[in-house]
Each structure stands twice: as C-alpha cells, then as structure tokens.
Protein backbone atom coordinates (compact mmCIF):
# COMPACT_ATOMS: atom_id res chain seq x y z
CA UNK A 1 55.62 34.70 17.55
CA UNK A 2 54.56 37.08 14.74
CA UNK A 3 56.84 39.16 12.74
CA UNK A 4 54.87 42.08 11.29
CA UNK A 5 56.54 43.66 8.10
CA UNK A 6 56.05 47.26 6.61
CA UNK A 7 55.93 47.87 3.09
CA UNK A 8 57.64 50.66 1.71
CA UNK A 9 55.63 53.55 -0.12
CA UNK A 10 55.25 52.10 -3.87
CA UNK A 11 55.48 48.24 -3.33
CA UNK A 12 55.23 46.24 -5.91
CA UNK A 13 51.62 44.02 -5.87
CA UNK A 14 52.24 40.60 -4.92
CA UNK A 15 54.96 41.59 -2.62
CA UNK A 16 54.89 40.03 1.13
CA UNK A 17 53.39 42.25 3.81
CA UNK A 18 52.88 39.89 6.68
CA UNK A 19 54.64 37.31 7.80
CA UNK A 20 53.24 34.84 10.51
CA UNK A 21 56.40 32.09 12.11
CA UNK A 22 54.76 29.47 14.38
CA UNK A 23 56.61 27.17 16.45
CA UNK A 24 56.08 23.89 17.32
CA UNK A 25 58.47 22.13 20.10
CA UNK A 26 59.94 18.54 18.83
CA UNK A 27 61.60 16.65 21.78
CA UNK A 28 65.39 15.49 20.21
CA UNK A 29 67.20 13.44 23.17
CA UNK A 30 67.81 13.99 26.66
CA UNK A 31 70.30 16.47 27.66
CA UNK A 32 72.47 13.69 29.83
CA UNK A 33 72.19 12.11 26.10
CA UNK A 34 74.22 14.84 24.68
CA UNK A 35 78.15 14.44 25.08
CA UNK A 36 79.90 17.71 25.84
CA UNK A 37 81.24 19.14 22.78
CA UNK A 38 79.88 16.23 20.72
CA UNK A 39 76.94 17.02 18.32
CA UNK A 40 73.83 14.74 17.13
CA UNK A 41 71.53 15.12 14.00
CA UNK A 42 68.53 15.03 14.43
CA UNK A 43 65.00 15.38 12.17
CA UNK A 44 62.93 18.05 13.20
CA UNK A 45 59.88 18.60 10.95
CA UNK A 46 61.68 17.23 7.66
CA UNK A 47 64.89 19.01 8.73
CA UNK A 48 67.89 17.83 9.62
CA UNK A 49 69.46 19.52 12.14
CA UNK A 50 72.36 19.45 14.06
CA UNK A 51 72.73 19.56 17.92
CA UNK A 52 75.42 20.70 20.91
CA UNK A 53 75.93 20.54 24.09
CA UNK A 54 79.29 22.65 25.21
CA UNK A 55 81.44 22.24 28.26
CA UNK A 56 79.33 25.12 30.34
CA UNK A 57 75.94 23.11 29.50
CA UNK A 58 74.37 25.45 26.93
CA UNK A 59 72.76 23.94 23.72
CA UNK A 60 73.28 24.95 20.00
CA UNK A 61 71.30 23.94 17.37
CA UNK A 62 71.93 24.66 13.66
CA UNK A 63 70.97 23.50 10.23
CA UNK A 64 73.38 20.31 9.71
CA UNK A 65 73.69 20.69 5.66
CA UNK A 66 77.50 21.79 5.09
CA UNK A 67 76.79 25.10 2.89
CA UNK A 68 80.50 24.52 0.93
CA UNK A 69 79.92 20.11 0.55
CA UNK A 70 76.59 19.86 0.40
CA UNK A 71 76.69 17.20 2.51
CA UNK A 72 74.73 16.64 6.07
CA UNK A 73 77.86 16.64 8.03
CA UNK A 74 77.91 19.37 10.82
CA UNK A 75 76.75 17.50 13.88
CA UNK A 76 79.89 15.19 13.36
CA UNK A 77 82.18 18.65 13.23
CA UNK A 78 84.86 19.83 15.22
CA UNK A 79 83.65 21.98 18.31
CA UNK A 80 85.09 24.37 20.01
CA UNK A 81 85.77 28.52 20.56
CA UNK A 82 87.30 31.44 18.41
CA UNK A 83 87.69 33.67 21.28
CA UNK A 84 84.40 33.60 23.46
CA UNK A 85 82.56 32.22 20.15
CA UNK A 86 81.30 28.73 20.67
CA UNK A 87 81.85 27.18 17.09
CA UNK A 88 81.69 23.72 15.21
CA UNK A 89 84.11 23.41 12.10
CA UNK A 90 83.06 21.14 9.10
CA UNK A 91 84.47 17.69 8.96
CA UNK A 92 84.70 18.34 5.38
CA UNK A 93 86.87 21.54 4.78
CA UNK A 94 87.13 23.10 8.38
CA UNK A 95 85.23 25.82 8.16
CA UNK A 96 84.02 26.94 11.37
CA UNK A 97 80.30 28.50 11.96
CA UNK A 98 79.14 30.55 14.57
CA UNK A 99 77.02 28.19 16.81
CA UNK A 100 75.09 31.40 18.13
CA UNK A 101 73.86 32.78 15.05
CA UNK A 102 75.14 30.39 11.94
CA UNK A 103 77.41 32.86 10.74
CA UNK A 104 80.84 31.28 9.00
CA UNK A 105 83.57 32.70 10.69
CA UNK A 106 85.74 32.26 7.63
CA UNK A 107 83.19 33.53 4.62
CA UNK A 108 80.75 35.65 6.35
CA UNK A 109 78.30 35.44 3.51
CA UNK A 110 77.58 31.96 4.00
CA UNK A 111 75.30 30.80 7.00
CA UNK A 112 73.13 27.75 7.75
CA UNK A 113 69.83 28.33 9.70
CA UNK A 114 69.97 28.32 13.06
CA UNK A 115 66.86 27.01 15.27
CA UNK A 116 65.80 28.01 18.54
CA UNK A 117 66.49 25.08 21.11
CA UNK A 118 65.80 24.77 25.08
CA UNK A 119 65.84 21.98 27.82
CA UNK A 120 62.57 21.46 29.69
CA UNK A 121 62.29 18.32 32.48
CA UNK A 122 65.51 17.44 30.80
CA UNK A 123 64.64 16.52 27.16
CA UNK A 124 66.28 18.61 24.81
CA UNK A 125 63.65 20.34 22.25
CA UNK A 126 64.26 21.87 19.09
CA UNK A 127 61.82 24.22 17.77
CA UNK A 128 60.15 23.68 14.18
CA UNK A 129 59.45 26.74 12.43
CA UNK A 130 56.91 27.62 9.47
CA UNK A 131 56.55 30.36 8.05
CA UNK A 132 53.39 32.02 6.43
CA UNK A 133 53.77 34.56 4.08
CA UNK A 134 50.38 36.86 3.30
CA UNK A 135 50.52 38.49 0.80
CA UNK A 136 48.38 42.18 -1.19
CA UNK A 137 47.25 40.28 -4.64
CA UNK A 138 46.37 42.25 -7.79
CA UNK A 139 42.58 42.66 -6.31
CA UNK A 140 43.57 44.09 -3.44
CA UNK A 141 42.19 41.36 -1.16
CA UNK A 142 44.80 39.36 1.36
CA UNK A 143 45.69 36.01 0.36
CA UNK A 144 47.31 33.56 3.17
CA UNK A 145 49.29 30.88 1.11
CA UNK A 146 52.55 28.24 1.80
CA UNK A 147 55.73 29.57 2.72
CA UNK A 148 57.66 31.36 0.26
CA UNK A 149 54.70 31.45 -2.80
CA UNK A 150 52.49 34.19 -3.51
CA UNK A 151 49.42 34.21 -5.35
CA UNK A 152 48.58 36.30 -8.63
C-alpha cells in the first residue's frame, strides 16, 4: 500500500512529500483461540496490541495502551455495542473506544491506533505497519529516512 501526499504551493523544505506504509502479516492466535467478546494482547512488531473477537465472528484489533491511564489495559476491557458500534470500555475509567476506527466515544479527540487484522486458514493475523517518510531536503534531492525524521 502506498499513500502518495501532495504538497501545497509554498511548502516549507524539509516537509514530507511521500509517504510509503508497508505491511507485514504477524500470525496472533487462532480464531477458535479467541473467546467471543473477550480480548487478548498481543506483540506485533514491538507493539502491543489488543485483539477481539465479537458475537457475529468479526475481529477488532486496536492499540492496547489506555490513552487516559497509560497503562496496557484494553484487551482486558469491557466489550460490547453503543448502538450498532462494536466497542471495548477501559478497565480503568470506562471509557469506551470505537473498535472500528479507535475513536473514544466519550472524548472524541482521543484515539488509539487501530491495525488492520484478518483470518486466513484460521490463524488470526495482525498487520505490522511502517511507515517511510521521504522527504524534499534543502538541496533539492529526495532523501528516504526512518519514520517520522527528516533530514536537513
């Protein structure tokens, strides 16, 4: 997958023009592993995540850092629906998070990432994502470098 971004007309130098997301599938578990509107944590590529299984079979996975704690608490939350939203609530102070797109239903500025997940031969997989960021240095030439940085 490649995300191709447009500068605007007078962008500053240094400023990211490309950016290049690969994806590499980790197997978690099986999905008869996963208990129906129980989650797991897993590590995926130095990340801890947190995984669902719902009642109708579909998966959820989502960063498992509690944004409001700061603890890695979300896989043991509390799961369930606000309306047709599938949703986990913190064990910590209840918020609840949008399973679909990591959204908190009760601050909507706060989110945790959410990771792209599928079930193949059933084994659950979580994808790991890195980013590259290239970037238009002072000399004009393109400079690949680690996620996030930018060279002068």
């Amino acid at each position: 997958m490649t995300a191709s971004l447009t500068p605007p007309i007078n962008t500053p130098i240094n400023t990211p023009i490309n950016a290049v997301l690969t994806e590499r599938w980790v197997p978690v578990c099986m999905f008869d592993d996963l208990l129906p509107e129980r989650g797991v944590a897993a590590m995926v590529a130095g990340e801890q995540v947190a995984v669902f299984r719902t009642y109708d079979g579909s998966l959820f996975a989502i960063g498992n850092l509690d944004p409001f704690s700061g603890a890695y608490v979300l896989s043991r939350g509390i799961v369930g629906t606000r309306g047709e939203v599938p949703t986990v609530a913190s064990p910590m102070y209840k918020q609840v998070f949008d399973l679909r797109t990591g959204v908190c239903l009760d601050d909507p500025r706060v989110s945790v990432p959410v990771y792209p997940i599928r079930c193949r031969d059933g084994v659950v997989e979580v994808a790991a994502r890195k980013a590259m960021t290239v970037v238009q240095p002072r000399g004009g030439q393109r400079v690949a470098d680690a996620p996030g940085r930018a060279r002068p």
